[in-house]
N, C-alpha and C. Protein backbone atom coordinates (compact mmCIF):
# COMPACT_ATOMS: atom_id res chain seq x y z
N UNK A 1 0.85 -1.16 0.00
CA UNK A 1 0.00 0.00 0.00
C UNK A 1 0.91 1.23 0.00
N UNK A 2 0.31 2.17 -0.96
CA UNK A 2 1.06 3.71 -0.80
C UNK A 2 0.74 4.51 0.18
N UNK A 3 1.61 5.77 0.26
CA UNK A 3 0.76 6.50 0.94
C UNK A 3 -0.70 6.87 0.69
N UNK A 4 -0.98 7.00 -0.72
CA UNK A 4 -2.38 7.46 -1.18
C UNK A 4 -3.54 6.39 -0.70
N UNK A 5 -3.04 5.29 0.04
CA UNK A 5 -4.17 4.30 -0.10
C UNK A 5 -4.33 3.16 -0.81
N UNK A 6 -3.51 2.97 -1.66
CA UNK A 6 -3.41 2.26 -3.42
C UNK A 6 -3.11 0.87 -2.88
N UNK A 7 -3.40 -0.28 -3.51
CA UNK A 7 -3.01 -1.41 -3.14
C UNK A 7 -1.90 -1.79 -4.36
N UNK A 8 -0.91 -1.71 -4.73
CA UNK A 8 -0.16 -2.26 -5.73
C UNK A 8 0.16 -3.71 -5.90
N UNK A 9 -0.05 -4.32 -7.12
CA UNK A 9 0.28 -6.23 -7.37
C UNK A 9 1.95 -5.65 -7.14
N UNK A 10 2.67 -6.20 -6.95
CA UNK A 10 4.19 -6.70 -6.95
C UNK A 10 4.50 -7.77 -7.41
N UNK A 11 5.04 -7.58 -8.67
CA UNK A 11 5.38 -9.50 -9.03
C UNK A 11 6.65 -10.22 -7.98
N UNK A 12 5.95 -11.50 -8.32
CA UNK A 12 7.52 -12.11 -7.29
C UNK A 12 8.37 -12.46 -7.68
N UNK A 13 8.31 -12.79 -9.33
CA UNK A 13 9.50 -12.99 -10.03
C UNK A 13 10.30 -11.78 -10.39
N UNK A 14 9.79 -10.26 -10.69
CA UNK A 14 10.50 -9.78 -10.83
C UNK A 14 10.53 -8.61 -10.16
N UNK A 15 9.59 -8.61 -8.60
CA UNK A 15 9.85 -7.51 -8.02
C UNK A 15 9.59 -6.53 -8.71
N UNK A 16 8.99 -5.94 -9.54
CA UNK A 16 8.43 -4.95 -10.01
C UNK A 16 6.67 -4.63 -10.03
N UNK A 17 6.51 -3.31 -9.78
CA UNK A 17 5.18 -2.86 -9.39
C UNK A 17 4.49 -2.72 -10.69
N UNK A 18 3.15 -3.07 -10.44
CA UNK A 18 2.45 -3.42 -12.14
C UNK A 18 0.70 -3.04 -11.35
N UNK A 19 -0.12 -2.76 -12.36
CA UNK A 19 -1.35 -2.42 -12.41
C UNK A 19 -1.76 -3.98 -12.29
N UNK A 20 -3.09 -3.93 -11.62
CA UNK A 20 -3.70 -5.41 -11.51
C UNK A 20 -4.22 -5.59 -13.16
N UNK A 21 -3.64 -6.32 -14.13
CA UNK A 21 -4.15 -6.94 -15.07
C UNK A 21 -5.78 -7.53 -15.26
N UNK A 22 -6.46 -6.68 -16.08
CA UNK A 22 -8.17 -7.60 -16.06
C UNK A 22 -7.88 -8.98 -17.12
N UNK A 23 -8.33 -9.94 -16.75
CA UNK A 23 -8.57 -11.11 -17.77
C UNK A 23 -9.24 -10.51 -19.20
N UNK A 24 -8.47 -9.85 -19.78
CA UNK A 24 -8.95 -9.64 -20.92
C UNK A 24 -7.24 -9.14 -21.84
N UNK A 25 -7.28 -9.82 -22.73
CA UNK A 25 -6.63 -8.76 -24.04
C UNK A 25 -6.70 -7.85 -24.39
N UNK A 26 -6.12 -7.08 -25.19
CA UNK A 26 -6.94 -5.95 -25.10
C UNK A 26 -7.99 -6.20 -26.41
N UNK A 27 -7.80 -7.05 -26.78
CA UNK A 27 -8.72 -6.82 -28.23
C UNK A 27 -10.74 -7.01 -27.73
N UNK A 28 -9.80 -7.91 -26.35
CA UNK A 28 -11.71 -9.00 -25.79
C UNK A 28 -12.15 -7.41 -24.86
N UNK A 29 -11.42 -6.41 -24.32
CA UNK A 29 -12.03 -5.65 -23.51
C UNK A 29 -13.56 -4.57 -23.56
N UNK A 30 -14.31 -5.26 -23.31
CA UNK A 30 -16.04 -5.03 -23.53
C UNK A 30 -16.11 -3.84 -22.79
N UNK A 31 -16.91 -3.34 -23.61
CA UNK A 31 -18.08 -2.20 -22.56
C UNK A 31 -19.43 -2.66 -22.81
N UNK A 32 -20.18 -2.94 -21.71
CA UNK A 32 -21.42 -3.25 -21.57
C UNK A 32 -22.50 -1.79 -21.60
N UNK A 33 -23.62 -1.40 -22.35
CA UNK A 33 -24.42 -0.63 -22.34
C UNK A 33 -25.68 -1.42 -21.69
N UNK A 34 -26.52 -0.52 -21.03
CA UNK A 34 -28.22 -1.28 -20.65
C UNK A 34 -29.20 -0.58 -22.00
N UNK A 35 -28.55 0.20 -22.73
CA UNK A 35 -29.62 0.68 -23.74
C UNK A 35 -29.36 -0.32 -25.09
N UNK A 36 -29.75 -0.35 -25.95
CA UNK A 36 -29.89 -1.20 -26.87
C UNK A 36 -28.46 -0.45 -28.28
N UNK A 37 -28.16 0.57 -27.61
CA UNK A 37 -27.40 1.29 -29.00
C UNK A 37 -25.91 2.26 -28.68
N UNK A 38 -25.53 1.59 -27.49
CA UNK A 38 -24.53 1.55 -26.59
C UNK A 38 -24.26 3.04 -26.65
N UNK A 39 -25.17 3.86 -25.90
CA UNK A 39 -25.10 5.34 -25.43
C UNK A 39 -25.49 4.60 -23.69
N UNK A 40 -25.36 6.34 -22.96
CA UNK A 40 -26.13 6.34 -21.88
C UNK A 40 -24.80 5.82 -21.05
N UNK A 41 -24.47 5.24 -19.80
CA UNK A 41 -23.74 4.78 -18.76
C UNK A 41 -22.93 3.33 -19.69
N UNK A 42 -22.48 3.51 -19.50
CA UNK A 42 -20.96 2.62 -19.61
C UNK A 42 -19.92 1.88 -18.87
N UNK A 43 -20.43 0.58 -18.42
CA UNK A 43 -20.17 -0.73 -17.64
C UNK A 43 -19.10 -1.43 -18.24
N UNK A 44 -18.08 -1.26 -17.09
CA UNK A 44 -16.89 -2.30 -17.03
C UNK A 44 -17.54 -3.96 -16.35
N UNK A 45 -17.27 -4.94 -16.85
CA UNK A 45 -17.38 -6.30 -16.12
C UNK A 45 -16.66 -7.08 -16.79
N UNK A 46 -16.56 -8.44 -15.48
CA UNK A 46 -16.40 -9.30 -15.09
C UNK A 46 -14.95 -9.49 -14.35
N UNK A 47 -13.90 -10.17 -14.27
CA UNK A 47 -13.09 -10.15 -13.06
C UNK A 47 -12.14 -8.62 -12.74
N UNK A 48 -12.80 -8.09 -11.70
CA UNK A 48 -12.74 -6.46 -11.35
C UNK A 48 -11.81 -6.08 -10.57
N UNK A 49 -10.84 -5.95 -10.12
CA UNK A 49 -10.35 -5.56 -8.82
C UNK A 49 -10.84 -4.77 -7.67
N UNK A 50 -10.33 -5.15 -6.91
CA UNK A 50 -10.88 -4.94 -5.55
C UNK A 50 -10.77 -3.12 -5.63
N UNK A 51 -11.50 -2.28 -4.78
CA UNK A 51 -11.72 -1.00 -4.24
C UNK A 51 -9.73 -0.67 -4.24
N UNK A 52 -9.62 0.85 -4.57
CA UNK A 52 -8.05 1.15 -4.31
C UNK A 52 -6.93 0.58 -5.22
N UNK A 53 -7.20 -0.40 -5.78
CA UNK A 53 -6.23 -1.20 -7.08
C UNK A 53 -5.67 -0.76 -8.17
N UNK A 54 -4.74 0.25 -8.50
CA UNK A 54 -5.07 0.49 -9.94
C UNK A 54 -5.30 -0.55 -11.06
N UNK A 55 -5.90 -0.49 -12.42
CA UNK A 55 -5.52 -1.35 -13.08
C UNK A 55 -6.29 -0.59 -14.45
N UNK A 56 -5.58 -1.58 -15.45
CA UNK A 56 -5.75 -1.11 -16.73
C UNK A 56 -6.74 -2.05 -17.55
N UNK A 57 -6.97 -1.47 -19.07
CA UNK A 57 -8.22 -2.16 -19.54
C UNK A 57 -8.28 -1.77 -20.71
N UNK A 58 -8.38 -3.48 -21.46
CA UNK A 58 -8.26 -2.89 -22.91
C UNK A 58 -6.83 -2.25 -23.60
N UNK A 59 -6.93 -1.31 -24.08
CA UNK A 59 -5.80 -0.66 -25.24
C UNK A 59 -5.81 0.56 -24.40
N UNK A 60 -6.82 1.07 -23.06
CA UNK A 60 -6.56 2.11 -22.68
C UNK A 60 -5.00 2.54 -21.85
N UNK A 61 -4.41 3.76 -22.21
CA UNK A 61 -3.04 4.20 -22.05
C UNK A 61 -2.73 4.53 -20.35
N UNK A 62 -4.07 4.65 -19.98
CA UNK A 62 -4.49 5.09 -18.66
C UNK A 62 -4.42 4.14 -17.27
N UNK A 63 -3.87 4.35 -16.54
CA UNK A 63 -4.21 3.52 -15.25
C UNK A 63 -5.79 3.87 -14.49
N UNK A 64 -6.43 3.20 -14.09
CA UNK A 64 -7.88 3.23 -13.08
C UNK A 64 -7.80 2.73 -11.98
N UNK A 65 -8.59 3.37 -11.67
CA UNK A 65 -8.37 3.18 -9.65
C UNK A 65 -10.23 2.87 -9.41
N UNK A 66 -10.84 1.23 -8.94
CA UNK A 66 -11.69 1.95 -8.88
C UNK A 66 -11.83 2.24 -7.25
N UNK A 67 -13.28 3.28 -7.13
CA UNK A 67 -13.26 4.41 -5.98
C UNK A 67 -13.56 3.38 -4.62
N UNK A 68 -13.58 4.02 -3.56
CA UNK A 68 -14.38 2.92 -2.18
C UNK A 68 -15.62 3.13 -2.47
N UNK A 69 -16.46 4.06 -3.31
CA UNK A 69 -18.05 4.13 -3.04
C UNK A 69 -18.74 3.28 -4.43
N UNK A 70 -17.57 2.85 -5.20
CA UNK A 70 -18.30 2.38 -6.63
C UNK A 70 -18.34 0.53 -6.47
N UNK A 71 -19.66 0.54 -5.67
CA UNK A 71 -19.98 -0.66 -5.62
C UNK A 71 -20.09 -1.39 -6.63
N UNK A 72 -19.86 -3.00 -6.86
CA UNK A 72 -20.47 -4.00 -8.17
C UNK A 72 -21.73 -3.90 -7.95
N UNK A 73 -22.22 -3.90 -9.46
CA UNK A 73 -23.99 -4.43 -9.26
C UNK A 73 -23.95 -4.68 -10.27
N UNK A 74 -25.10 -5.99 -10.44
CA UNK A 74 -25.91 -6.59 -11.14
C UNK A 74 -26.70 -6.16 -12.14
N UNK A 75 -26.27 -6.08 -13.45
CA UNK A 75 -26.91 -5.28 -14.62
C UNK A 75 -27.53 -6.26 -15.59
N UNK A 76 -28.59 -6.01 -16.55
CA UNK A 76 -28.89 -6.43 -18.07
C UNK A 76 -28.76 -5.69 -18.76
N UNK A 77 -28.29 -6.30 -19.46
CA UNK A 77 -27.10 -5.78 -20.91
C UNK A 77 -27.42 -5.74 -21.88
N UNK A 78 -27.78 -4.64 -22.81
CA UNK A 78 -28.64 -4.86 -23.90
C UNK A 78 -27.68 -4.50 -25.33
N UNK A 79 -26.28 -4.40 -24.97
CA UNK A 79 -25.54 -3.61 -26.05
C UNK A 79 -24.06 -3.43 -25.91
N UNK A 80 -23.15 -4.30 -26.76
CA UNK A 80 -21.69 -4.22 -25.96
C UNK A 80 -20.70 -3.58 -27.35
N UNK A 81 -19.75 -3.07 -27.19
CA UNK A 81 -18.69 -2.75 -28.04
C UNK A 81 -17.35 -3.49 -27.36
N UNK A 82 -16.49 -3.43 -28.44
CA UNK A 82 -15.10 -3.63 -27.74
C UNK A 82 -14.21 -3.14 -27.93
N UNK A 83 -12.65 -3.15 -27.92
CA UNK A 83 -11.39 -2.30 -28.07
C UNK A 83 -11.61 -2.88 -29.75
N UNK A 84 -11.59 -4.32 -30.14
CA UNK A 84 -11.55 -4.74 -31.31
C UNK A 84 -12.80 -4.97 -32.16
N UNK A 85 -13.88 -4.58 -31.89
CA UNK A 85 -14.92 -4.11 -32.72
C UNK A 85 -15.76 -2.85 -32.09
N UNK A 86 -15.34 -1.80 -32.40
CA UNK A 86 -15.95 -0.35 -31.80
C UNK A 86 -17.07 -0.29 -32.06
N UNK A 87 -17.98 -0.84 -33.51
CA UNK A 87 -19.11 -0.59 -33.59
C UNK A 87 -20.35 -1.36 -32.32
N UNK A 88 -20.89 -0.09 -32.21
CA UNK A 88 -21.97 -1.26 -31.33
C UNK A 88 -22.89 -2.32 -32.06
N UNK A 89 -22.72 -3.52 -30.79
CA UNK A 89 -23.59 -4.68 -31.39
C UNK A 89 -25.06 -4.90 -29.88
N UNK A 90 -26.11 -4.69 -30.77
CA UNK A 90 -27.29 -4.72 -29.80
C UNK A 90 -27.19 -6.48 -29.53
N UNK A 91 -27.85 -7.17 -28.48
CA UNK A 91 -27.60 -8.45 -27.88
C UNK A 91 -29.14 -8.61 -26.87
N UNK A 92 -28.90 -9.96 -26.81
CA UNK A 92 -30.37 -10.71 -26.29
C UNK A 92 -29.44 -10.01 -24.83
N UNK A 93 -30.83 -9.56 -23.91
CA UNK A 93 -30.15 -8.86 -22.81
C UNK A 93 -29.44 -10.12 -22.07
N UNK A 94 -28.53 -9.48 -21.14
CA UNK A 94 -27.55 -10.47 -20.88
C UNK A 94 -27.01 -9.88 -19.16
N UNK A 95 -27.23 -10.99 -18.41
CA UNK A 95 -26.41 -10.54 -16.91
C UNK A 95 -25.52 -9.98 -16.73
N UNK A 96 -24.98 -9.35 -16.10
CA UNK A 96 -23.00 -9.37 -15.64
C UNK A 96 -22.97 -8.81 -14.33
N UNK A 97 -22.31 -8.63 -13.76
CA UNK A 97 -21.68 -8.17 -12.36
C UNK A 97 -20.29 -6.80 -13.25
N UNK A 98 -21.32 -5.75 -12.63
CA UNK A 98 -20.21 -4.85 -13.12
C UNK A 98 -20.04 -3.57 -12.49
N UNK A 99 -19.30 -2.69 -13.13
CA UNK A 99 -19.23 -1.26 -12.26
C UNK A 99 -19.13 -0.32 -13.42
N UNK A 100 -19.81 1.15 -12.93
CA UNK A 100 -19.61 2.16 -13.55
C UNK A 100 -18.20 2.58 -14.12
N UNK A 101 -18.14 3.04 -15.80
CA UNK A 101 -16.76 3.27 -15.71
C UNK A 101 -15.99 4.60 -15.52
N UNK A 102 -17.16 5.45 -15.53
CA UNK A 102 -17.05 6.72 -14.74
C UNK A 102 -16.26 6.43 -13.33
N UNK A 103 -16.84 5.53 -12.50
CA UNK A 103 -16.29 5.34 -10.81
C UNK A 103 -15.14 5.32 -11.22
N UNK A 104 -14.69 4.56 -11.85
CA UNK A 104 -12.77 4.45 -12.11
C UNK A 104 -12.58 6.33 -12.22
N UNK A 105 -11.30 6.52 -11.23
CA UNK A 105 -10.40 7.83 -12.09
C UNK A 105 -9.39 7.50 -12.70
N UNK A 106 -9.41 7.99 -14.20
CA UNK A 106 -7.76 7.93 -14.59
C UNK A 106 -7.03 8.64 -14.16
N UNK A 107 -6.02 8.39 -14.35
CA UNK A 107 -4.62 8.97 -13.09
C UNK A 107 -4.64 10.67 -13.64
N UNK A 108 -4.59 11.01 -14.33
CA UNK A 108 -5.03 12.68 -14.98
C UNK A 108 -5.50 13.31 -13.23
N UNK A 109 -6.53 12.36 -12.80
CA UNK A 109 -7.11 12.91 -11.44
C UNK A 109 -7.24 11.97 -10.41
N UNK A 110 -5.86 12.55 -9.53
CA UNK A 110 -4.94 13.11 -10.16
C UNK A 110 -3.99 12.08 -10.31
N UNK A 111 -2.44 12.48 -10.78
CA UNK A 111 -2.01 11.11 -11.73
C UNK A 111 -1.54 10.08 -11.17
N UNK A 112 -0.99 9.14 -11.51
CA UNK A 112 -0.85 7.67 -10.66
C UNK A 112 0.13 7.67 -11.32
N UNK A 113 1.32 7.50 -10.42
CA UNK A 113 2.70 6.80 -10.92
C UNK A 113 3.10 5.50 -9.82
N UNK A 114 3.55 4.41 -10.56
CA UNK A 114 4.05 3.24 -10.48
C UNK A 114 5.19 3.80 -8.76
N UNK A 115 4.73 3.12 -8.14
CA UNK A 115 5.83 3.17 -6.78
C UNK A 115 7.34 2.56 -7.16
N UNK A 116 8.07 3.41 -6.83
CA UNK A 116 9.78 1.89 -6.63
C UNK A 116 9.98 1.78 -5.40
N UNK A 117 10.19 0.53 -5.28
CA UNK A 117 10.74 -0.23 -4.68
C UNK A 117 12.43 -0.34 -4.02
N UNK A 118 12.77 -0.46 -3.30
CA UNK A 118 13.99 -0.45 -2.78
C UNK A 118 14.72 -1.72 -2.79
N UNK A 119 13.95 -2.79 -3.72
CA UNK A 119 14.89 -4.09 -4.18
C UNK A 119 14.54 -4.42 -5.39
N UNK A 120 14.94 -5.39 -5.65
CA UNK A 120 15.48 -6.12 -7.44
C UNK A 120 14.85 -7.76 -7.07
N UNK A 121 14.33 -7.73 -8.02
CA UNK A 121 13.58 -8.93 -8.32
C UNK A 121 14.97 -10.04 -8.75
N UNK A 122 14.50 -11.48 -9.02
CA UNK A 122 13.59 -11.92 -8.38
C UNK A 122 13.61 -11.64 -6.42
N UNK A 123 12.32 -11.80 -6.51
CA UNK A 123 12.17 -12.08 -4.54
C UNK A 123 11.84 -13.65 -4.19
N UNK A 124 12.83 -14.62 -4.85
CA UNK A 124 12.80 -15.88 -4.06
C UNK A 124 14.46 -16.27 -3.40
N UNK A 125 13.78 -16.62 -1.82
CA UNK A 125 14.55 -16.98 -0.85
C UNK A 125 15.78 -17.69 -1.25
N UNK A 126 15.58 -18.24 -2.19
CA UNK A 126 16.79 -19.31 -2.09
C UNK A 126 17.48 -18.56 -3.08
N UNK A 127 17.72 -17.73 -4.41
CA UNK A 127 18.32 -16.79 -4.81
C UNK A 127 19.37 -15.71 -4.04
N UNK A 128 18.48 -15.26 -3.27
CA UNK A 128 19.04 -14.29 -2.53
C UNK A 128 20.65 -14.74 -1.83
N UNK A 129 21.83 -13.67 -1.88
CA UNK A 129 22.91 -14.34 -1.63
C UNK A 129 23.60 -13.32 -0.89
């Protein structure tokens, strides 16, 4: 944790500080709409990071933080785009567990830089000399 609050991943192989990765490529990274013609609010889902995390998404250049007040909820989905097909495609409505993508701030506000660390990867015990 930073001073700001931030929870940072740390890899263990290489000791370096990294944004929590979403299970997505960037090509698969969806935006979910509830309107049929993907206007209106704009839903990030499925595996999310926790409150305080930064993490990235898609092809975006940006780090996201999401907020302590931007709860998951339970949406139907009537309309998704992606990084690799921008046009919207309307869809038989569809569940997800998701969050506003407004709640995320990109680091702009205000900006998020990567913490260092005061050691060198790897961090396994039996290496160390």
């Amino acid at each position: 944790m930073d001073a700001a609050g931030l929870w940072w991943p740390v890899s263990v192989e290489t000791g370096q500080v990294n944004g929590y990765a979403l299970n997505y490529g960037p090509a698969d990274a969806t935006y979910y709409f509830t309107s049929t013609d993907c206007t209106g609010t704009e839903y990030l889902g499925g595996s999310l990071p926790p409150p305080r995390m930064p993490f990235d998404y898609g092809q975006e250049t940006v780090l996201r933080v999401r907020q302590d007040a931007a709860a998951l909820q339970q949406i139907i989905y009537r309309s998704t785009r992606t990084w690799a097909a921008p046009a919207c495609r309307a869809t038989l409505p569809g569940g997800i567990v998701a969050m506003v993508l407004d709640s995320s701030k990109a680091p702009q506000d205000p900006a998020l830089h990567f913490p260092v660390l005061p050691t060198n990867g790897p961090l396994h015990m039996e290496r160390l000399q």
